[in-house]
C-alpha atoms as a PDB file:
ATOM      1  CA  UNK A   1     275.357 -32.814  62.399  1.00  0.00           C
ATOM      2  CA  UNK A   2     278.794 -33.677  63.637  1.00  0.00           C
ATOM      3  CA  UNK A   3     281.123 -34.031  60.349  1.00  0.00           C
ATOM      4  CA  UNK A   4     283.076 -36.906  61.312  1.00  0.00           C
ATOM      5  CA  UNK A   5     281.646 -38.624  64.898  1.00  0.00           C
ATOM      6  CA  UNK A   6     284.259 -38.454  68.136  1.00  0.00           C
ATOM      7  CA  UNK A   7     284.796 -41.044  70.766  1.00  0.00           C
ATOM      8  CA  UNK A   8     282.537 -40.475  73.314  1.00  0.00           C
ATOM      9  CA  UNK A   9     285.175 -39.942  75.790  1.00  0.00           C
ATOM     10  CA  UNK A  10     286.397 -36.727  73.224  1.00  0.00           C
ATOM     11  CA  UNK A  11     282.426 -35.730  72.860  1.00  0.00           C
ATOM     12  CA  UNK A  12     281.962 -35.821  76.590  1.00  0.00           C
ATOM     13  CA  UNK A  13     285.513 -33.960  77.489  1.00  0.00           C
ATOM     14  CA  UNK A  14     284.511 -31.064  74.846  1.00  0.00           C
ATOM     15  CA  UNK A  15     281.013 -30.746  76.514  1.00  0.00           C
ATOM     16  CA  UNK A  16     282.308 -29.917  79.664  1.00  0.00           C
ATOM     17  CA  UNK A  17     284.896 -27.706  78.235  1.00  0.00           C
ATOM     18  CA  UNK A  18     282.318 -25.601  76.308  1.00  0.00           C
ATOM     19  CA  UNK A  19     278.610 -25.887  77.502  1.00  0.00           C
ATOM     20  CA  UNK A  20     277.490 -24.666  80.424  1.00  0.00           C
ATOM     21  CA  UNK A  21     277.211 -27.011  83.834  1.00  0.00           C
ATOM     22  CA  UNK A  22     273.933 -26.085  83.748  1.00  0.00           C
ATOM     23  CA  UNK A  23     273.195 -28.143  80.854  1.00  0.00           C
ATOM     24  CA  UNK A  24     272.740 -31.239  82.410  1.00  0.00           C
ATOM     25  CA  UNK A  25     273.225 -34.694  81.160  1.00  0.00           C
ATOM     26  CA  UNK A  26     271.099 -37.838  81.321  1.00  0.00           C
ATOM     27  CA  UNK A  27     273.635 -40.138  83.339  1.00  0.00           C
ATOM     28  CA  UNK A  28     276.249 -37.960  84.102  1.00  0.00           C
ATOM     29  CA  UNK A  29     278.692 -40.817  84.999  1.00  0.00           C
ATOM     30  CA  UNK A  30     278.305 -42.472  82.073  1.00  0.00           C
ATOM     31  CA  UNK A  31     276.050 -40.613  79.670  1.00  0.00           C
ATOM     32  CA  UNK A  32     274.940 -42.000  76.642  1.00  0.00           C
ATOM     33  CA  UNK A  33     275.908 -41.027  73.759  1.00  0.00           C
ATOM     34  CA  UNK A  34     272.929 -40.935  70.984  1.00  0.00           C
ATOM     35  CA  UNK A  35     274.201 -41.063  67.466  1.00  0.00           C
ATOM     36  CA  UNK A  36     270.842 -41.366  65.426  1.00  0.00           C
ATOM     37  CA  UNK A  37     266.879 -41.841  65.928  1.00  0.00           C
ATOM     38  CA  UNK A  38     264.276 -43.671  64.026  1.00  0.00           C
ATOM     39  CA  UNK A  39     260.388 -43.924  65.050  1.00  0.00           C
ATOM     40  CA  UNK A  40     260.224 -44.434  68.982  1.00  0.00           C
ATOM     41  CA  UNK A  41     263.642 -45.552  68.881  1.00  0.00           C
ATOM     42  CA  UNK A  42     267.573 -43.489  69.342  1.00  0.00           C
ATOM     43  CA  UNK A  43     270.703 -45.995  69.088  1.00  0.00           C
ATOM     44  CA  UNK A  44     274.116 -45.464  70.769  1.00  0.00           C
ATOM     45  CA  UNK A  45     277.405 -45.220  69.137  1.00  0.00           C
ATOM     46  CA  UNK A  46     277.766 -48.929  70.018  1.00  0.00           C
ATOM     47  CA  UNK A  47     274.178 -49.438  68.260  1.00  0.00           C
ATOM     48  CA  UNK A  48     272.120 -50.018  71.113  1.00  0.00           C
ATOM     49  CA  UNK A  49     268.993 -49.402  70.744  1.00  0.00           C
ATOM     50  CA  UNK A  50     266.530 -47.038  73.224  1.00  0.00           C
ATOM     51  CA  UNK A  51     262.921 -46.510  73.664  1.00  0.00           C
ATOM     52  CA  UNK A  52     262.192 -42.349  73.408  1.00  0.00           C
ATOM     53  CA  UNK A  53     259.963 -41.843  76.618  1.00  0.00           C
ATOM     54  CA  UNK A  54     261.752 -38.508  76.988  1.00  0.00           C
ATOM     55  CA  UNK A  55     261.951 -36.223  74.375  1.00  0.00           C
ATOM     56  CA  UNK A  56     259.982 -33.844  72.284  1.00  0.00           C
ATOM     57  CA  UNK A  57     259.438 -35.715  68.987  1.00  0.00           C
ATOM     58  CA  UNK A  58     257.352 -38.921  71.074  1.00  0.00           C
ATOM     59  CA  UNK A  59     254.192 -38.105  69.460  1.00  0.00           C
ATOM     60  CA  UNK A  60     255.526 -38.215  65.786  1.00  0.00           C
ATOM     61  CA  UNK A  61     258.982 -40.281  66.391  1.00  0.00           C
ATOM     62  CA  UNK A  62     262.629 -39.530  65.720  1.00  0.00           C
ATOM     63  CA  UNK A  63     262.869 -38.617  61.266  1.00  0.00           C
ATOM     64  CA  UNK A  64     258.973 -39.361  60.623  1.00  0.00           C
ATOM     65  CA  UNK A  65     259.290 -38.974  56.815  1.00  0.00           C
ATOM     66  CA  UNK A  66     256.230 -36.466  56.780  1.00  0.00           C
ATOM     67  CA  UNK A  67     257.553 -34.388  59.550  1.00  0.00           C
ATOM     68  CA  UNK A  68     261.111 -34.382  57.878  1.00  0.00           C
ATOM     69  CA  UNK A  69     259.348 -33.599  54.071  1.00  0.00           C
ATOM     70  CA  UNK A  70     257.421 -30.763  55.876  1.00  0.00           C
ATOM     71  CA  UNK A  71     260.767 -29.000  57.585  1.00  0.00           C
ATOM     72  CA  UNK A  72     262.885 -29.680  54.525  1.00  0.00           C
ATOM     73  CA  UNK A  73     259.825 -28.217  52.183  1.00  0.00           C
ATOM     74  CA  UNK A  74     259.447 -25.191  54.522  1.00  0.00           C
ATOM     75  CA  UNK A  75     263.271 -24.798  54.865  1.00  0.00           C
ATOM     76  CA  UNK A  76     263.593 -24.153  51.241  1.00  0.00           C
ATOM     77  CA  UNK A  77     261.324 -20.921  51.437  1.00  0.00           C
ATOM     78  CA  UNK A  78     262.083 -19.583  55.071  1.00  0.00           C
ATOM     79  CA  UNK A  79     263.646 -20.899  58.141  1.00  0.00           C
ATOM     80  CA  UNK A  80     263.387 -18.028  61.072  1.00  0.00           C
ATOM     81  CA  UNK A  81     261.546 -16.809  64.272  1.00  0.00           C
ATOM     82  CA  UNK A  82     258.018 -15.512  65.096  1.00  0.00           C
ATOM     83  CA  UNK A  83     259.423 -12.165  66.151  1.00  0.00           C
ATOM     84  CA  UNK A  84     259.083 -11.406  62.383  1.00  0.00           C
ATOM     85  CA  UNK A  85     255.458 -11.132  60.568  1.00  0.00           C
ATOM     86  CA  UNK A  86     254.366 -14.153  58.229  1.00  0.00           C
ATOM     87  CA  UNK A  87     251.901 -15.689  57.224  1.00  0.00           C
ATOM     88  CA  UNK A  88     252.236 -19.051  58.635  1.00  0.00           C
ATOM     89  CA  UNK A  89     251.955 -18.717  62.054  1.00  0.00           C
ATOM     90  CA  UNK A  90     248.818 -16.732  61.912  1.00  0.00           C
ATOM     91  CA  UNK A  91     247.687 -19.670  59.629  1.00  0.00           C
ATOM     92  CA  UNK A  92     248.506 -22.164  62.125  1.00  0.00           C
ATOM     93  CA  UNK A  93     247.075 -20.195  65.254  1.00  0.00           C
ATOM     94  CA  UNK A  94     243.972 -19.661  63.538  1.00  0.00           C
ATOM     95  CA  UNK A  95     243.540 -23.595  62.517  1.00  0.00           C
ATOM     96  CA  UNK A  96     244.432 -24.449  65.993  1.00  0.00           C
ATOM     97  CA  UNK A  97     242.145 -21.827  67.364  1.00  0.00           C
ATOM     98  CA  UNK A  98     239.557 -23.419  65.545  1.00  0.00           C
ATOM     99  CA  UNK A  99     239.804 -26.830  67.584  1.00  0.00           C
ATOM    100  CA  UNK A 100     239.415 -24.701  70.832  1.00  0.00           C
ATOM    101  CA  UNK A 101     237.283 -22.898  73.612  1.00  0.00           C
ATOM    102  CA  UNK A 102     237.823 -19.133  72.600  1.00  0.00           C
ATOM    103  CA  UNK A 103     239.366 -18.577  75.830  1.00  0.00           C
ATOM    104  CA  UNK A 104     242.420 -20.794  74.693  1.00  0.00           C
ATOM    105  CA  UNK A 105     242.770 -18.785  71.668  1.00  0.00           C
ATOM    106  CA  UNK A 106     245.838 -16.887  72.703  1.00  0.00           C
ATOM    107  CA  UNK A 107     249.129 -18.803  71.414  1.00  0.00           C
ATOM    108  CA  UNK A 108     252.445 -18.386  72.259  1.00  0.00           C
ATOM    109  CA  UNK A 109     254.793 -20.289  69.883  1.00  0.00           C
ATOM    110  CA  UNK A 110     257.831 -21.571  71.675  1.00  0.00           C
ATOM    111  CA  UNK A 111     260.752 -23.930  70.493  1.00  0.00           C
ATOM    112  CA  UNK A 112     260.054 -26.776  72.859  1.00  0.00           C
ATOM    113  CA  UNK A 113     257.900 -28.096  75.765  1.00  0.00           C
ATOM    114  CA  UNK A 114     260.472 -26.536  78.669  1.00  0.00           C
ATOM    115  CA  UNK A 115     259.719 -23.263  78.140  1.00  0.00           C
ATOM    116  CA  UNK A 116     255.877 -23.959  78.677  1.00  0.00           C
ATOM    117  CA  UNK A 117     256.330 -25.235  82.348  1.00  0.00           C
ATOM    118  CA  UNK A 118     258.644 -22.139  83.392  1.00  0.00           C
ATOM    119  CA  UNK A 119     257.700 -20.322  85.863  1.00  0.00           C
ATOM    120  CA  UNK A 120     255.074 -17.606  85.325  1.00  0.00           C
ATOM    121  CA  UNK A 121     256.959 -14.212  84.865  1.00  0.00           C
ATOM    122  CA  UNK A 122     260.028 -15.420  84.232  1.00  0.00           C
ATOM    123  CA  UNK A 123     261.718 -15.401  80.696  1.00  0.00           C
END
């Protein structure tokens, strides 16, 4: 969370200055720049408001209260990766596992929906 929010123009000059070009940007010309989301909905600096078809949070919305309860509840005892042994993510594989064929009973946890569709073999 930005401390105090920039122009867009300053945003979108320290972007290019310190991300990679191959982090791409919705609009390049004129990107948008989102300040907030709520439900379905992100809103502009200018308060414009924007329907989510895009991003990973569509099937719960933008600060769903029980989503945001859950991470801040779970933040408070441990916030790391799954290249370390605990307890929740066997919990979670196994109650997914129990939803599914046994041959889909392999899981590999990832932090968003891109890495799924890379290519096979690649990392």
């Amino acid at each position: 969370m930005a401390a105090d929010p920039r122009e867009k123009a300053a945003t979108l000059a320290l972007r290019r200055r310190l991300l990679s070009n191959s982090c791409k940007l919705f609009f390049p010309e004129d990107p948008i720049k989102i300040v907030r989301g709520q439900g379905q909905y992100m809103y502009d600096e200018e308060g414009a408001e924007y329907i989510d078809c895009i991003n990973n949070v569509a099937h719960v919305g933008h600060c769903h209260p029980l989503v945001v309860q859950a991470a801040h509840e779970q933040n408070q005892v441990l916030n790391t990766n799954s290249r370390y042994l605990h307890d929740n993510i066997v919990d979670y594989a196994q109650r997914l596992s129990e939803t599914l064929p046994e041959k889909l009973c392999v899981f590999y946890f990832l932090n968003s929906g891109r890495n799924s569709s890379s290519k096979k073999g690649s990392s």
